[in-house]
N, C-alpha and C. Protein backbone atom coordinates (compact mmCIF):
# COMPACT_ATOMS: atom_id res chain seq x y z
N UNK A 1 8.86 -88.52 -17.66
CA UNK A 1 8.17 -89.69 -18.16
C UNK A 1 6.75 -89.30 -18.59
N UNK A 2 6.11 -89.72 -20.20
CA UNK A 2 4.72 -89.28 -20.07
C UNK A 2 3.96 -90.35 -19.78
N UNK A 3 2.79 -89.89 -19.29
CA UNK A 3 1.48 -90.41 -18.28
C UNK A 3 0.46 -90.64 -19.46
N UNK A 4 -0.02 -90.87 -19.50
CA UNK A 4 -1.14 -91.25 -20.17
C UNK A 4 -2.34 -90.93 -19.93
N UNK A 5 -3.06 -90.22 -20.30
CA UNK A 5 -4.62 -90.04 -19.56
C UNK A 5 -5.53 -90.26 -20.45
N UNK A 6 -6.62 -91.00 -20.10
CA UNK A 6 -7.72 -91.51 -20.41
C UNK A 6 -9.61 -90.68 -20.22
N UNK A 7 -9.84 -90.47 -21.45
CA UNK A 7 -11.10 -89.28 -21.39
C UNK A 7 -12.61 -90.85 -21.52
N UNK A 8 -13.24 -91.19 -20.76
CA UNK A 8 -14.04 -92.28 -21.01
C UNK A 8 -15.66 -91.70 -20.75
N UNK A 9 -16.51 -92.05 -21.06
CA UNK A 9 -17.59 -91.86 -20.97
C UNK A 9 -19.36 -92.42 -20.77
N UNK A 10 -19.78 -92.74 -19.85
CA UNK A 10 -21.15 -93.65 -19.14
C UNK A 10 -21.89 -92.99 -19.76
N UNK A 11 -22.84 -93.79 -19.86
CA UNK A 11 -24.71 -92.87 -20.67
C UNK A 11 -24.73 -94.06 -20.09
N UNK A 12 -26.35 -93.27 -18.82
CA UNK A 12 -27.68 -94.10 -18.63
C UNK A 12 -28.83 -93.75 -19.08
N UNK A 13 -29.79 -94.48 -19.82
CA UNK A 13 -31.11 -94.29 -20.44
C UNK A 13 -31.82 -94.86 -19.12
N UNK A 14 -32.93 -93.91 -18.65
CA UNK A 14 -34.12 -94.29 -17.95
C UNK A 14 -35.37 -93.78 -18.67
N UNK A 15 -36.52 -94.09 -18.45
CA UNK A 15 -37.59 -93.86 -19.30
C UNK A 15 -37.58 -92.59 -19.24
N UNK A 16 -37.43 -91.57 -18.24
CA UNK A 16 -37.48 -90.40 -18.33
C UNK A 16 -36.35 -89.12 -18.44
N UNK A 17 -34.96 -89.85 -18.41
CA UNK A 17 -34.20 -88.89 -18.88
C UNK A 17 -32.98 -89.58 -19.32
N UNK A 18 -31.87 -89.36 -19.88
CA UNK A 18 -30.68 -89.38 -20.25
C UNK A 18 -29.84 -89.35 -19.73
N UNK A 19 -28.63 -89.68 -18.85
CA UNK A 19 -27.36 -88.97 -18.28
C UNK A 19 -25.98 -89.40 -18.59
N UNK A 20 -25.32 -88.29 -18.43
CA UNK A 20 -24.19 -89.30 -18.93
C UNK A 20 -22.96 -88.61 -18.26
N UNK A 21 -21.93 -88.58 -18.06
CA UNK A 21 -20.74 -88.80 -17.18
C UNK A 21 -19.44 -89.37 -18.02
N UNK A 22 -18.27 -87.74 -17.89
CA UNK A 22 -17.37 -88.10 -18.46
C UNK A 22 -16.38 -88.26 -17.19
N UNK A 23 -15.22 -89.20 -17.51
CA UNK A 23 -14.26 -89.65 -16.39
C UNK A 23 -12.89 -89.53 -17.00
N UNK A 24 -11.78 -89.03 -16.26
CA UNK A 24 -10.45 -88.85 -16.99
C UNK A 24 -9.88 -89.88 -16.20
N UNK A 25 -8.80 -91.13 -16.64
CA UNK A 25 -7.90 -91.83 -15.96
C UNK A 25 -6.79 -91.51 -16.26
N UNK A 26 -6.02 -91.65 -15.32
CA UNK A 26 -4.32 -91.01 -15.44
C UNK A 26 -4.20 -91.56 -14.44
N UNK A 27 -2.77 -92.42 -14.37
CA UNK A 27 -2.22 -93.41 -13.52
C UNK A 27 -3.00 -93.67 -12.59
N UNK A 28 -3.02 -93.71 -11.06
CA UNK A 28 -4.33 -94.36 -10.43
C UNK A 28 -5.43 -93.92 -10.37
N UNK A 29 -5.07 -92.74 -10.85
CA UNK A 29 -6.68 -91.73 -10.56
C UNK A 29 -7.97 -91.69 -11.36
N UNK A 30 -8.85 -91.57 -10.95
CA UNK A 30 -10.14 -91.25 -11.33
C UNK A 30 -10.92 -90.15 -10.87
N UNK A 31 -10.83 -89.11 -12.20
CA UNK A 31 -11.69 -87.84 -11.97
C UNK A 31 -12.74 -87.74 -12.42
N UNK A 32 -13.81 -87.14 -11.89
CA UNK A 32 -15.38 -86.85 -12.81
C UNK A 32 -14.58 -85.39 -13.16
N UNK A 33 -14.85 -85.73 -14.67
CA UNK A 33 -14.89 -84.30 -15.25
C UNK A 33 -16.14 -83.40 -15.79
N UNK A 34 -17.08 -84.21 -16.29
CA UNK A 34 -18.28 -83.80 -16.76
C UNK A 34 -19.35 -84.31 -16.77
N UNK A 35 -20.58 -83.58 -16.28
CA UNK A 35 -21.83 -84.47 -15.76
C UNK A 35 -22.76 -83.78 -16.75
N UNK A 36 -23.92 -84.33 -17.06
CA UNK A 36 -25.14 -83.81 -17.89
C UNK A 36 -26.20 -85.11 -17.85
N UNK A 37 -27.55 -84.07 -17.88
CA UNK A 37 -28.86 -85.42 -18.31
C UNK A 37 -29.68 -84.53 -19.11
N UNK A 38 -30.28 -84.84 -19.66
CA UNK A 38 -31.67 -84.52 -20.86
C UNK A 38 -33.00 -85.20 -20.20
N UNK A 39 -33.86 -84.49 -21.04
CA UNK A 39 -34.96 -85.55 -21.13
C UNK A 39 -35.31 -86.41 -21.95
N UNK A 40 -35.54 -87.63 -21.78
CA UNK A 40 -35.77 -88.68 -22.69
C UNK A 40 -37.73 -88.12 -23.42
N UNK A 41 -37.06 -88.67 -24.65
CA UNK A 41 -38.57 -88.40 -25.37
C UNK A 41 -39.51 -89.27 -25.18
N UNK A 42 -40.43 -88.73 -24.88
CA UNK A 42 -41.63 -89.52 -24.26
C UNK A 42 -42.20 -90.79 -25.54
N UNK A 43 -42.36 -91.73 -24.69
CA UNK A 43 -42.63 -92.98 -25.12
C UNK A 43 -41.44 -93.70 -25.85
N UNK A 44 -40.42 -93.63 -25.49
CA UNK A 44 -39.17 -93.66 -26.20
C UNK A 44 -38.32 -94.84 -26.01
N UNK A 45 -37.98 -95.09 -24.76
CA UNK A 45 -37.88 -96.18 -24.21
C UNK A 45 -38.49 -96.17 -23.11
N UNK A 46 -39.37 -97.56 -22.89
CA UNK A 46 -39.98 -98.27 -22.09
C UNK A 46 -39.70 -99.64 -21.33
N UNK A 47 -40.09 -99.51 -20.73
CA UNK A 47 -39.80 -101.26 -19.61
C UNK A 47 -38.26 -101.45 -20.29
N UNK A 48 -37.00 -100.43 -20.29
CA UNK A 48 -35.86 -101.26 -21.04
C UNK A 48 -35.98 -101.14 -22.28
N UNK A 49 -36.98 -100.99 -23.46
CA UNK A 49 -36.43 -101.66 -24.32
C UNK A 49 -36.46 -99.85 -25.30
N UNK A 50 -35.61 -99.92 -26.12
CA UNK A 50 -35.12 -98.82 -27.12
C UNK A 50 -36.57 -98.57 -28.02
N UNK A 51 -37.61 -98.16 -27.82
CA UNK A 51 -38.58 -98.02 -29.39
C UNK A 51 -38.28 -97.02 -30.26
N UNK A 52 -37.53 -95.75 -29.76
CA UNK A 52 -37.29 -95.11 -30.91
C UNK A 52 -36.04 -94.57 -30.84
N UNK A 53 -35.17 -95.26 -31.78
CA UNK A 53 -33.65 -95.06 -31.68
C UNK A 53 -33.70 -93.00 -32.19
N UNK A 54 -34.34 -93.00 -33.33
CA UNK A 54 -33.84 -92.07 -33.63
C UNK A 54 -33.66 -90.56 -32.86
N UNK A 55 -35.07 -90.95 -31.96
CA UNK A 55 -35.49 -89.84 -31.18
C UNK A 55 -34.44 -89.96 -29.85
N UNK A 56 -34.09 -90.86 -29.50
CA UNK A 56 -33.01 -90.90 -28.44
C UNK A 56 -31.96 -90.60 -28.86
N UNK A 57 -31.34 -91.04 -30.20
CA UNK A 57 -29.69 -90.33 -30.72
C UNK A 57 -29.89 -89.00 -30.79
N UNK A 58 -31.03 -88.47 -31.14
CA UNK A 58 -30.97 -86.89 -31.18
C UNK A 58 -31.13 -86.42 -30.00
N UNK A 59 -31.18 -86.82 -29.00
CA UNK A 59 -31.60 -86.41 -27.57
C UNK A 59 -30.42 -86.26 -26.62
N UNK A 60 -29.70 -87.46 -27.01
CA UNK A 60 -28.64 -87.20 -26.44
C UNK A 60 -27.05 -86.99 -27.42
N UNK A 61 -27.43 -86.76 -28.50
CA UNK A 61 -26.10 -86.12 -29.40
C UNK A 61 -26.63 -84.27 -29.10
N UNK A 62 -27.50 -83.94 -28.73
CA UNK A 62 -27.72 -82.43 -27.92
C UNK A 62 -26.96 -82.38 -26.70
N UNK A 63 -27.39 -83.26 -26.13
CA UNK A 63 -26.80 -83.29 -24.59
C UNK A 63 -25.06 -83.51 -24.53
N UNK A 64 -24.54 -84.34 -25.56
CA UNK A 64 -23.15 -84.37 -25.77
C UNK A 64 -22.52 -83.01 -26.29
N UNK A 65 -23.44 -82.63 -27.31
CA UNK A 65 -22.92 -81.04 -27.78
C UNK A 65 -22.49 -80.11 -26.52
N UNK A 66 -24.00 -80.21 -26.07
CA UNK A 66 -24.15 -78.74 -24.79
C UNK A 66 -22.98 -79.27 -24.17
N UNK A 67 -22.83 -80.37 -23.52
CA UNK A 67 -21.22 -80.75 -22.31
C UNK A 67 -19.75 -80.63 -23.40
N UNK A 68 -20.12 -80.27 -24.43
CA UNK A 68 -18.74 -80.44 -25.33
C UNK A 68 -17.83 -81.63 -25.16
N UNK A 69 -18.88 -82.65 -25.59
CA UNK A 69 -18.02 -83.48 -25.59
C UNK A 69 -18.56 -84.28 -26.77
């Protein structure tokens, strides 16, 4: 019978860094497969709010590269 497995992926932005966390699901299970954080670019996001998109997509489309994902 095939199983199905599921590759999903979390990103948290804090003012000072990036992280993000890949998870595989397959029938009940839940595995961490891949962990990584960056540093967030300074003055970038603050109190919550996004001020500079561009500098954060490049910040963490590095950080997705380096984890190959």
């Amino acid at each position: 019978m095939f199983r199905k497995e599921l590759l999903q992926i979390g990103i948290e932005f804090h003012e000072q860094q990036i992280r993000v966390v890949q998870v595989k699901l397959r029938a009940n299970q839940i595995s961490l497969e891949k962990v990584g954080q960056a540093l967030m670019p300074a003055e970038s996001f603050v109190h919550g709010r996004i001020l500079q998109p561009d500098l954060i997509s490049q910040s963490l489309r590095r950080l997705l590269d380096t984890m190959g994902i």
